[in-house]
C-alpha atoms as a PDB file:
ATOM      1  CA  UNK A   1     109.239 -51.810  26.035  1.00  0.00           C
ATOM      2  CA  UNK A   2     108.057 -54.414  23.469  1.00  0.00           C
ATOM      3  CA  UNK A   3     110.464 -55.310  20.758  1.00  0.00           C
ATOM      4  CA  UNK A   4     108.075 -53.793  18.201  1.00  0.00           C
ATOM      5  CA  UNK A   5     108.975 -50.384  19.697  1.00  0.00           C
ATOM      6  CA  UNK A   6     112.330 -51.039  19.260  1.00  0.00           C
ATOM      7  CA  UNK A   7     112.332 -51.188  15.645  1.00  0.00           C
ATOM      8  CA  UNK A   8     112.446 -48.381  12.988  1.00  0.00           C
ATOM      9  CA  UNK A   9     109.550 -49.258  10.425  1.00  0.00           C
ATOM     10  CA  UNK A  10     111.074 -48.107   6.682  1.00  0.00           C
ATOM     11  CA  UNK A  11     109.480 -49.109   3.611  1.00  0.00           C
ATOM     12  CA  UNK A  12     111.278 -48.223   0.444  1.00  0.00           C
ATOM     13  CA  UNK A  13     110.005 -49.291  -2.702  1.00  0.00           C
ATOM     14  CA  UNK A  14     110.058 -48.304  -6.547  1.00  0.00           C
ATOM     15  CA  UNK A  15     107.514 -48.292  -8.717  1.00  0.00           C
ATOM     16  CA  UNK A  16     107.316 -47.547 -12.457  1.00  0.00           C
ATOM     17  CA  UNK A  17     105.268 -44.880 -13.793  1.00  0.00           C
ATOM     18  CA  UNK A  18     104.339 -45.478 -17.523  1.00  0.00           C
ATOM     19  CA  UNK A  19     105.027 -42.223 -20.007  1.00  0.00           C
ATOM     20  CA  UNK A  20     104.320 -41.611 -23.588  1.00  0.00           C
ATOM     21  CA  UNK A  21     106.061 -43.777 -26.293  1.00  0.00           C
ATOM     22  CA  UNK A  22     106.753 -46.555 -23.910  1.00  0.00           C
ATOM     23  CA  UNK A  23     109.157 -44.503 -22.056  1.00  0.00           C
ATOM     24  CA  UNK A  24     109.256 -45.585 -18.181  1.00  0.00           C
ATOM     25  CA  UNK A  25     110.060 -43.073 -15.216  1.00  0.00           C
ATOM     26  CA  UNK A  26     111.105 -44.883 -11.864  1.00  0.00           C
ATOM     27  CA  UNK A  27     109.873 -43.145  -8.613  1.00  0.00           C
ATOM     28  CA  UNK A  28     111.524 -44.214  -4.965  1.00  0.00           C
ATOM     29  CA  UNK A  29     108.789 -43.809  -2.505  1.00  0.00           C
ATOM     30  CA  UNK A  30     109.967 -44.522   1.011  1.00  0.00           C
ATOM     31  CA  UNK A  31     107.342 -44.871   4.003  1.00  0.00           C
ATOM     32  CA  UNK A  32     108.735 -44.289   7.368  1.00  0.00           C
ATOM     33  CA  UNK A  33     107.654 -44.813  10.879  1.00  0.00           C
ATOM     34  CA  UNK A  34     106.253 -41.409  13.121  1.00  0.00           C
ATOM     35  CA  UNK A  35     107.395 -42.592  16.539  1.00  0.00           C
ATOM     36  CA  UNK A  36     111.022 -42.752  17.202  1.00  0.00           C
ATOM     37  CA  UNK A  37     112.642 -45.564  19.352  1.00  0.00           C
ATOM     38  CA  UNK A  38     114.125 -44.458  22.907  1.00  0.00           C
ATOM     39  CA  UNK A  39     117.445 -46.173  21.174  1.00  0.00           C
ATOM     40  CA  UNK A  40     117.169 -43.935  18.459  1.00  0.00           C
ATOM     41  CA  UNK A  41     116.241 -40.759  20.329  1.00  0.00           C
ATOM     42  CA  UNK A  42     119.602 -41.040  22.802  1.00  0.00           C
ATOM     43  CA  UNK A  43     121.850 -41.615  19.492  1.00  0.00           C
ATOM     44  CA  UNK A  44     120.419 -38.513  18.075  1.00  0.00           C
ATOM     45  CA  UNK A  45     120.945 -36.439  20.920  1.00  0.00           C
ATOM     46  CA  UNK A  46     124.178 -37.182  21.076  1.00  0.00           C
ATOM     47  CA  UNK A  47     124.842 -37.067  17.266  1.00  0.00           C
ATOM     48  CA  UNK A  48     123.243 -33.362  17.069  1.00  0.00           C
ATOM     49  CA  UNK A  49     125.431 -31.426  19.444  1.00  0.00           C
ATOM     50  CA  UNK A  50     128.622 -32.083  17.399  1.00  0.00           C
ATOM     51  CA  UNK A  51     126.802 -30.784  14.663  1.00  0.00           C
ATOM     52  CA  UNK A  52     127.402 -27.010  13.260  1.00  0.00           C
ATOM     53  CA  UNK A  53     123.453 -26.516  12.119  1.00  0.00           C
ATOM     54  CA  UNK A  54     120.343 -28.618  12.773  1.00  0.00           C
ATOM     55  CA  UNK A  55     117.703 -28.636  10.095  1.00  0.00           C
ATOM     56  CA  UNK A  56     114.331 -30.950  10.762  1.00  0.00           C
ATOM     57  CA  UNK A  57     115.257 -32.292   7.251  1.00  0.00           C
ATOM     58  CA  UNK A  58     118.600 -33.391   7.762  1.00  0.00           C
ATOM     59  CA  UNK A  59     117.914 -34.876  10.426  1.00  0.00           C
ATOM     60  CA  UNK A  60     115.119 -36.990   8.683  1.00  0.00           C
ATOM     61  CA  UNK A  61     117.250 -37.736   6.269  1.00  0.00           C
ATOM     62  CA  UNK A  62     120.001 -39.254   8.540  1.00  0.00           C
ATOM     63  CA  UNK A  63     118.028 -41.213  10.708  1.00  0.00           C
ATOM     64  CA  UNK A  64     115.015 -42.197   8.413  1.00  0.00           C
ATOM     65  CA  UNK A  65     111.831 -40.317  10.306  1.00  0.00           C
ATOM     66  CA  UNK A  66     109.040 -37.921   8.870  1.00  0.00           C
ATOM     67  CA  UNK A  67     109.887 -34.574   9.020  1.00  0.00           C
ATOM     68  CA  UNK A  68     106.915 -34.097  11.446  1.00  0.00           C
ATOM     69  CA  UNK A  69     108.484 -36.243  13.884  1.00  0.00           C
ATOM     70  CA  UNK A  70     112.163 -34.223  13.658  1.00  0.00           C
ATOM     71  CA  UNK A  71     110.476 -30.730  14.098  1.00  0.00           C
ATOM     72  CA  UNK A  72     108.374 -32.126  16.895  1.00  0.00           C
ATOM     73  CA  UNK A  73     111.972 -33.677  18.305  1.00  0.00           C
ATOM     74  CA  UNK A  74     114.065 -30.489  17.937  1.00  0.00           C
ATOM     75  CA  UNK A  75     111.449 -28.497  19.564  1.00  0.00           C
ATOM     76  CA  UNK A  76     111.104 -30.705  22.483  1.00  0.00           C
ATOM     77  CA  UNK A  77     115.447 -30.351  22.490  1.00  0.00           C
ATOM     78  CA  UNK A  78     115.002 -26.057  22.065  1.00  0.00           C
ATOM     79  CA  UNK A  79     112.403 -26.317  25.432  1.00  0.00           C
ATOM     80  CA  UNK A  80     114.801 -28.219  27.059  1.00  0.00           C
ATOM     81  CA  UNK A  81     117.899 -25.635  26.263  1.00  0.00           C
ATOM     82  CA  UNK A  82     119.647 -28.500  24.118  1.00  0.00           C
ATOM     83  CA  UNK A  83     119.350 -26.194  20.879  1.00  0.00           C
ATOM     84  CA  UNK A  84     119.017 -22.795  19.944  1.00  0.00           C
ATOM     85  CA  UNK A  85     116.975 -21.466  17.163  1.00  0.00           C
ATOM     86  CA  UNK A  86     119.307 -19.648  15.091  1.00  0.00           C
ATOM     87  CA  UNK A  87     117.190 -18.328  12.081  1.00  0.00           C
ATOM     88  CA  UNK A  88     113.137 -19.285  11.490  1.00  0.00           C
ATOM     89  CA  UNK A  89     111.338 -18.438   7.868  1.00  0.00           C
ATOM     90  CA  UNK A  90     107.642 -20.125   7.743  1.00  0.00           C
ATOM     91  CA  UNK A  91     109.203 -23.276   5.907  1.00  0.00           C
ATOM     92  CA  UNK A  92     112.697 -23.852   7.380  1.00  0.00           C
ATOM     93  CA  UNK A  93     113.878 -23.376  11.172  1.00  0.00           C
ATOM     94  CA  UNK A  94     117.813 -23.742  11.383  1.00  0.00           C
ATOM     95  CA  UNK A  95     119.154 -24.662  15.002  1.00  0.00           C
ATOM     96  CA  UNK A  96     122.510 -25.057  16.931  1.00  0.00           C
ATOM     97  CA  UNK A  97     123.938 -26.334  19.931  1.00  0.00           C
ATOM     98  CA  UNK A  98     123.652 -24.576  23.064  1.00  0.00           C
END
Protein backbone atom coordinates (compact mmCIF):
# COMPACT_ATOMS: atom_id res chain seq x y z
CA UNK A 1 0.00 0.00 0.00
CA UNK A 2 1.30 3.57 -0.55
CA UNK A 3 1.98 5.61 2.50
CA UNK A 4 -0.82 7.99 1.48
CA UNK A 5 -3.25 5.14 2.29
CA UNK A 6 -1.86 4.80 5.43
CA UNK A 7 -2.80 8.05 6.73
CA UNK A 8 -6.12 9.32 8.24
CA UNK A 9 -6.87 12.74 6.38
CA UNK A 10 -8.61 15.18 9.33
CA UNK A 11 -9.04 18.72 8.83
CA UNK A 12 -10.30 20.67 11.78
CA UNK A 13 -10.60 24.21 11.59
CA UNK A 14 -12.62 27.22 13.20
CA UNK A 15 -13.97 29.87 11.66
CA UNK A 16 -15.82 32.95 12.96
CA UNK A 17 -19.21 33.73 11.98
CA UNK A 18 -20.02 37.51 12.40
CA UNK A 19 -23.55 38.29 14.44
CA UNK A 20 -25.36 41.43 15.20
CA UNK A 21 -23.70 44.12 17.45
CA UNK A 22 -20.27 42.85 16.78
CA UNK A 23 -20.94 39.76 18.63
CA UNK A 24 -18.77 36.71 17.13
CA UNK A 25 -19.98 32.93 17.18
CA UNK A 26 -17.04 30.34 16.63
CA UNK A 27 -18.01 27.18 14.59
CA UNK A 28 -15.50 23.88 14.60
CA UNK A 29 -15.89 22.35 11.26
CA UNK A 30 -13.87 19.17 10.94
CA UNK A 31 -13.39 17.42 7.39
CA UNK A 32 -12.54 13.83 7.53
CA UNK A 33 -11.32 11.24 5.17
CA UNK A 34 -14.16 8.40 3.60
CA UNK A 35 -11.75 5.49 3.21
CA UNK A 36 -10.42 3.92 6.28
CA UNK A 37 -6.76 2.60 6.54
CA UNK A 38 -6.32 -1.38 6.77
CA UNK A 39 -4.35 -0.17 10.19
CA UNK A 40 -7.28 1.48 11.27
CA UNK A 41 -9.89 -1.08 10.23
CA UNK A 42 -7.98 -4.13 12.37
CA UNK A 43 -7.82 -1.64 15.55
CA UNK A 44 -11.47 -1.13 15.24
CA UNK A 45 -12.38 -4.56 15.01
CA UNK A 46 -10.77 -5.36 17.80
CA UNK A 47 -11.82 -2.23 19.82
CA UNK A 48 -15.71 -2.97 19.01
CA UNK A 49 -16.18 -6.42 20.45
CA UNK A 50 -15.31 -5.29 24.02
CA UNK A 51 -17.81 -2.83 23.55
CA UNK A 52 -21.51 -3.16 25.20
CA UNK A 53 -23.38 -1.20 22.07
CA UNK A 54 -22.12 -0.10 18.65
CA UNK A 55 -23.61 3.03 17.20
CA UNK A 56 -22.22 4.27 13.51
CA UNK A 57 -21.78 7.60 15.43
CA UNK A 58 -19.71 6.59 18.14
CA UNK A 59 -17.75 4.99 16.30
CA UNK A 60 -17.09 8.12 14.05
CA UNK A 61 -16.54 9.91 16.77
CA UNK A 62 -13.73 7.68 18.23
CA UNK A 63 -11.83 7.06 15.32
CA UNK A 64 -12.43 10.32 13.24
CA UNK A 65 -14.46 8.87 9.92
CA UNK A 66 -17.84 10.05 8.25
CA UNK A 67 -20.63 8.43 9.50
CA UNK A 68 -21.16 6.97 5.96
CA UNK A 69 -18.05 5.16 6.17
CA UNK A 70 -18.96 3.55 9.95
CA UNK A 71 -22.49 2.35 8.78
CA UNK A 72 -20.96 1.01 5.62
CA UNK A 73 -18.14 -0.70 8.16
CA UNK A 74 -20.59 -2.16 10.71
CA UNK A 75 -22.65 -3.58 8.03
CA UNK A 76 -19.86 -5.24 6.30
CA UNK A 77 -18.99 -6.63 10.34
CA UNK A 78 -23.17 -7.72 10.76
CA UNK A 79 -22.65 -9.84 7.10
CA UNK A 80 -19.77 -11.27 8.41
CA UNK A 81 -21.52 -12.41 11.95
CA UNK A 82 -19.06 -9.96 13.89
CA UNK A 83 -22.21 -7.87 15.16
CA UNK A 84 -25.69 -8.21 15.73
CA UNK A 85 -28.28 -5.66 15.07
CA UNK A 86 -29.92 -5.18 18.26
CA UNK A 87 -32.60 -2.41 17.62
CA UNK A 88 -33.01 -0.36 13.96
CA UNK A 89 -35.35 3.04 13.77
CA UNK A 90 -34.85 4.84 10.16
CA UNK A 91 -32.08 7.18 11.77
CA UNK A 92 -30.16 5.09 14.35
CA UNK A 93 -29.15 1.23 14.12
CA UNK A 94 -27.68 0.04 17.60
CA UNK A 95 -25.40 -3.20 17.37
CA UNK A 96 -23.55 -5.72 19.68
CA UNK A 97 -21.11 -8.31 19.69
CA UNK A 98 -21.87 -11.64 18.56
Amino acid sequence: MSEKEEKLSVVKKTIKLGRKYGRVKQVSITKRDVFIPASLEKQIKEEIMKLKTITPTTISMKYEIRVSTAKKLLEGYKEEGLLILKKSTPKLKVYIPA
